[in-house]
N, C-alpha and C. Protein backbone atom coordinates (compact mmCIF):
# COMPACT_ATOMS: atom_id res chain seq x y z
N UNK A 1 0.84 -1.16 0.00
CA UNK A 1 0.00 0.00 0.00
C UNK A 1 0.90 1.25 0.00
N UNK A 2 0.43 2.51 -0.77
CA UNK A 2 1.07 3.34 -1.28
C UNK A 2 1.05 4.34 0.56
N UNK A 3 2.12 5.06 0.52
CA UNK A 3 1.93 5.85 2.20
C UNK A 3 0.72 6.59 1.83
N UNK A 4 0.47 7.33 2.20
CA UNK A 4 -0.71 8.59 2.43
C UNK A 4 -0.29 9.61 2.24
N UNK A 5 -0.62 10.16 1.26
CA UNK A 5 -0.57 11.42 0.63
C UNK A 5 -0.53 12.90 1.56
N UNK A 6 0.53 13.53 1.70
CA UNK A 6 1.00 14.90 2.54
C UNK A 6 0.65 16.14 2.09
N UNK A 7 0.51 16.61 2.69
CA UNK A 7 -0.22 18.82 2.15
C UNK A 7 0.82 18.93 1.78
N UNK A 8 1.14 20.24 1.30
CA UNK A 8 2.65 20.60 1.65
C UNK A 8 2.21 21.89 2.06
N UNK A 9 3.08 22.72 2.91
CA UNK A 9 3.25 23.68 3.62
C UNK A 9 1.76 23.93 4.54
N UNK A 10 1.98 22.68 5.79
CA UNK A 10 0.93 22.10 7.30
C UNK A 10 -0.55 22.17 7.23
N UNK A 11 -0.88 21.48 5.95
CA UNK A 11 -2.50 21.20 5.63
C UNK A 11 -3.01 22.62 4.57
N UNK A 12 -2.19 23.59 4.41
CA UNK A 12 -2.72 24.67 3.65
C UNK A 12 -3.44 24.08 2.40
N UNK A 13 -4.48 24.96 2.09
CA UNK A 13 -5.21 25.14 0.62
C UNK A 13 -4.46 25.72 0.11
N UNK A 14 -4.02 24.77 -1.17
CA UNK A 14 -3.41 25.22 -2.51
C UNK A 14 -4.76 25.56 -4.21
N UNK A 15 -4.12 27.30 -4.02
CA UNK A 15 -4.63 27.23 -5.21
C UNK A 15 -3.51 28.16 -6.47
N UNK A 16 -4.52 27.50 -7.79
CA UNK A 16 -3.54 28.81 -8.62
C UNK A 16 -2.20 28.13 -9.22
N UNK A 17 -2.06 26.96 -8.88
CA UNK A 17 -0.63 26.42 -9.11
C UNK A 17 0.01 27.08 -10.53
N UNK A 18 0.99 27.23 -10.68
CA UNK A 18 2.08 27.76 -12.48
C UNK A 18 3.36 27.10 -11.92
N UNK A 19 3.59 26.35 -13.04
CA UNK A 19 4.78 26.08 -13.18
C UNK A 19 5.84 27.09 -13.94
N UNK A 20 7.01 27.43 -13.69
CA UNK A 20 7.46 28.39 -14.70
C UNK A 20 8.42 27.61 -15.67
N UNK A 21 8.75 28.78 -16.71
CA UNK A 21 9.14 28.34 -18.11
C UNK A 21 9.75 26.42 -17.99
N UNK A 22 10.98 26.65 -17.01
CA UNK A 22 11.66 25.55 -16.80
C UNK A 22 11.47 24.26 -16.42
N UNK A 23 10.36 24.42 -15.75
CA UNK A 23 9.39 23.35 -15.18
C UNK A 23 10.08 22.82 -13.56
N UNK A 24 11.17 23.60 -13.07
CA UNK A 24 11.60 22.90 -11.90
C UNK A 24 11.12 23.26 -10.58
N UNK A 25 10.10 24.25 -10.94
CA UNK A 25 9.64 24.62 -9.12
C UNK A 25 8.05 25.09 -9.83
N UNK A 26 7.05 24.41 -8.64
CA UNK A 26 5.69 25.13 -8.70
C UNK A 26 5.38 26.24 -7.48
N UNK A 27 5.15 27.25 -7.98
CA UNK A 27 4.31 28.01 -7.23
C UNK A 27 2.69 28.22 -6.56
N UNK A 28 2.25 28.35 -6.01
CA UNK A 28 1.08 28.68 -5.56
C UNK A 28 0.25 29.05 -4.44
N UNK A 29 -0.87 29.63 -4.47
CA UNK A 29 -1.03 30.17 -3.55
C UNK A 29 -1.60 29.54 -2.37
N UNK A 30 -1.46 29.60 -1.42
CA UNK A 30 -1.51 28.82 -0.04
C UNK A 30 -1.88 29.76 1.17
N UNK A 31 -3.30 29.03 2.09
CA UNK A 31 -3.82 30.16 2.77
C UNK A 31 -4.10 28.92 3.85
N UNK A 32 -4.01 29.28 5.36
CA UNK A 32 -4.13 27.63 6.57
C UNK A 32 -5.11 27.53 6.52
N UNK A 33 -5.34 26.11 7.11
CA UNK A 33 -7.08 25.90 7.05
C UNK A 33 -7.69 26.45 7.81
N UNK A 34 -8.71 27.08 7.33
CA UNK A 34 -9.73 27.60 8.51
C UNK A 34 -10.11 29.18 8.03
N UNK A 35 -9.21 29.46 6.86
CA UNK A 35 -9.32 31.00 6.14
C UNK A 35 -7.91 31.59 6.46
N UNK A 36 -7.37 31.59 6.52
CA UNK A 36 -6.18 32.04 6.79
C UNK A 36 -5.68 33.44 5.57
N UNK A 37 -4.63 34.01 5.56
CA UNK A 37 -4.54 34.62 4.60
C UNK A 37 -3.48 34.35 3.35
N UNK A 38 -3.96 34.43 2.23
CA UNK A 38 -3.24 33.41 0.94
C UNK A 38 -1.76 34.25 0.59
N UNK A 39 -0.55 33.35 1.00
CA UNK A 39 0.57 33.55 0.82
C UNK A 39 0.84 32.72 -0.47
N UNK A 40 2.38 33.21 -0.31
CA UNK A 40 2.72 32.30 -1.75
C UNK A 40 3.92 31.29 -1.69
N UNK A 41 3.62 30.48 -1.95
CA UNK A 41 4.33 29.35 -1.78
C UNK A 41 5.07 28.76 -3.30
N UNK A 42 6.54 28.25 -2.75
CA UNK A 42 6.70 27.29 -3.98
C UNK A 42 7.53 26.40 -3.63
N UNK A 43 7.45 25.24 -4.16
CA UNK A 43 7.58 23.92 -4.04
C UNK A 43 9.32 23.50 -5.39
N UNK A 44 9.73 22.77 -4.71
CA UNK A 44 10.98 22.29 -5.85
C UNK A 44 10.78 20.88 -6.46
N UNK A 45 10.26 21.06 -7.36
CA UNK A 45 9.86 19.76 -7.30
C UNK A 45 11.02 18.34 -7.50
N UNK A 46 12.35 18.90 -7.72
CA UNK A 46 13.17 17.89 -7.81
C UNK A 46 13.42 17.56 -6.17
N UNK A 47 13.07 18.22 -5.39
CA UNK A 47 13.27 17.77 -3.83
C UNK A 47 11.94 17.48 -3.12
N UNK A 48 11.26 18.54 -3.65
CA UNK A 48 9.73 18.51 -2.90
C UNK A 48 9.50 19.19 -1.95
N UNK A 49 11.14 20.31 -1.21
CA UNK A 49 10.92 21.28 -0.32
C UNK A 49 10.10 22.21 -1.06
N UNK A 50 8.99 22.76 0.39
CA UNK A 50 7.86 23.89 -0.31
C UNK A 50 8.56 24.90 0.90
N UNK A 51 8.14 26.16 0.30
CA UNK A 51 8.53 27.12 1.49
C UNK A 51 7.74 28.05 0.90
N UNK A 52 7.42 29.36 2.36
CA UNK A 52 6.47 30.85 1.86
C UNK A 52 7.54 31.47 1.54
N UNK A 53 6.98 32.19 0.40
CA UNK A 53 8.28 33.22 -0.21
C UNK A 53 7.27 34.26 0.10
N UNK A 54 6.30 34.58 -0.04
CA UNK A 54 5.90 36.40 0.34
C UNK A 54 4.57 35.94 1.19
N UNK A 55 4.22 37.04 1.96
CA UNK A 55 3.20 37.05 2.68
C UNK A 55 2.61 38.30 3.10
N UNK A 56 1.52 38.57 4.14
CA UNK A 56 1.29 39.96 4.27
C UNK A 56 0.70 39.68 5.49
N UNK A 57 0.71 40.73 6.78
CA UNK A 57 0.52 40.22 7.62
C UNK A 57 -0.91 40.92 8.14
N UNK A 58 -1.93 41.86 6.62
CA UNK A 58 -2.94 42.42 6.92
C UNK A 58 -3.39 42.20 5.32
N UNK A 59 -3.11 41.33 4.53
CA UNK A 59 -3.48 41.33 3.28
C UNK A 59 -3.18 39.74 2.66
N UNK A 60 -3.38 39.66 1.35
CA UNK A 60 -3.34 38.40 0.62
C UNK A 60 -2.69 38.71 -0.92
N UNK A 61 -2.15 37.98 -0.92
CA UNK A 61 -1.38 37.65 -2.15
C UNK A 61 -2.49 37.60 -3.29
N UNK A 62 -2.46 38.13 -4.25
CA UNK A 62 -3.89 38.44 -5.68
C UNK A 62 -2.90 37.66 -6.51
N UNK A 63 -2.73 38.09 -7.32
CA UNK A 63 -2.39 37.44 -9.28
C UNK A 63 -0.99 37.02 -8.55
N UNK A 64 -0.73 36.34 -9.16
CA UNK A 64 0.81 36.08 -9.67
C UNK A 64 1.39 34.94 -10.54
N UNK A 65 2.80 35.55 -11.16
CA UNK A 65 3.02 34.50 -12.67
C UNK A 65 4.52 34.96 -12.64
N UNK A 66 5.00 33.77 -13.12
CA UNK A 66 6.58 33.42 -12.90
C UNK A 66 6.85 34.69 -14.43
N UNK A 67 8.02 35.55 -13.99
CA UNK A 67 8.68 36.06 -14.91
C UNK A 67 10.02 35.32 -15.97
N UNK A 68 10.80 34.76 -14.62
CA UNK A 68 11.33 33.77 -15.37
C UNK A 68 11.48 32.79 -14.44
N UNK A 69 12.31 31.39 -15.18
CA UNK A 69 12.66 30.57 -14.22
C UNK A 69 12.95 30.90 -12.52
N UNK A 70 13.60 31.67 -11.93
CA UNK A 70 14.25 32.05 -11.06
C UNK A 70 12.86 33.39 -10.36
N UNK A 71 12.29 34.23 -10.84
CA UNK A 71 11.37 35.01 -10.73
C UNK A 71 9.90 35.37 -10.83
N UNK A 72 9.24 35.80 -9.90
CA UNK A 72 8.11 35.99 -9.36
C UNK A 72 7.67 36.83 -9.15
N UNK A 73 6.31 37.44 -9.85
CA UNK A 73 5.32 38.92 -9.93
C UNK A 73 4.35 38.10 -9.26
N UNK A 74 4.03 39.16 -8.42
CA UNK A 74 2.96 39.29 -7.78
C UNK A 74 2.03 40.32 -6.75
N UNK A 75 0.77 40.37 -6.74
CA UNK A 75 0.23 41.79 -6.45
C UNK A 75 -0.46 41.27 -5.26
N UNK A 76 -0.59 42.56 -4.16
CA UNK A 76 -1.71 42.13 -3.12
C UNK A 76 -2.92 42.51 -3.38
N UNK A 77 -4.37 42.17 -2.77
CA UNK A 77 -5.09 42.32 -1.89
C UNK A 77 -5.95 42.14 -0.71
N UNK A 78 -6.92 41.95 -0.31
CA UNK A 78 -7.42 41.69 1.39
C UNK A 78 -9.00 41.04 0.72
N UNK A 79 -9.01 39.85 0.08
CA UNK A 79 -9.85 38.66 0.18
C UNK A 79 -11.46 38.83 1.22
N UNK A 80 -10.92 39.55 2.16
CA UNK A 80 -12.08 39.87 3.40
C UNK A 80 -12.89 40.98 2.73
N UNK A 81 -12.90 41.69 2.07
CA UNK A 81 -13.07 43.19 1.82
C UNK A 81 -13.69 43.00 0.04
N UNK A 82 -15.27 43.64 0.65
CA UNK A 82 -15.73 43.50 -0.29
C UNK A 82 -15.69 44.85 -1.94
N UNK A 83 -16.12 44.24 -2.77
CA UNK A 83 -15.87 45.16 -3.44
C UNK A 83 -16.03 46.48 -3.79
N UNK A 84 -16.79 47.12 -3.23
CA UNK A 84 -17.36 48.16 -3.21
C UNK A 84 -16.29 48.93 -1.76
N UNK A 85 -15.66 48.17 -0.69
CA UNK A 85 -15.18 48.82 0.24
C UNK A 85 -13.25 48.86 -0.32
N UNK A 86 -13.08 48.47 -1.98
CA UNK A 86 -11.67 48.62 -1.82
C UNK A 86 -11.11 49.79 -2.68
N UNK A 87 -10.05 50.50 -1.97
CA UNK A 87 -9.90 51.81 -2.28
C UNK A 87 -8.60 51.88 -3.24
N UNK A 88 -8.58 51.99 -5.02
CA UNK A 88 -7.92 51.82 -5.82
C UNK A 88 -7.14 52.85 -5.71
């Protein structure tokens, strides 16, 4: 029997996954269970270490897309906050 399948980075919801050009690391966005706020995570996949590379400690990680192999765009906003209350 195969082991049992692991989260990566301690049960978080993954969404949004991109691989970039090279294909050696996935990114995506990752928020703890229970609502937490969506950081960004990426994973190596030749090792399988995941780690948070950006976070916000009153906001959430919005769009983001690999520039290149090595690099990462990405924009905030606050997920909680509806549309009409966000101030462009």
């Amino acid at each position: 029997m195969p082991p049992p399948r692991r989260r990566p980075c301690n049960h978080a919801e993954l969404g949004g996954a991109q691989l970039p050009p090279g294909g050696r690391h996935l990114a995506a966005k990752v928020s703890a269970a229970g609502g937490g706020r969506d950081r960004l995570a990426v994973v190596d996949l030749a090792t399988l270490d995941a780690r948070v590379v950006a976070s916000f400690a009153d906001g959430d990680i919005g769009n983001f897309q690999w520039a290149s192999d090595n690099r990462l765009l990405f924009d905030s906003t606050d997920k909680d906050l509806a549309p009409g209350e966000v101030n462009a």
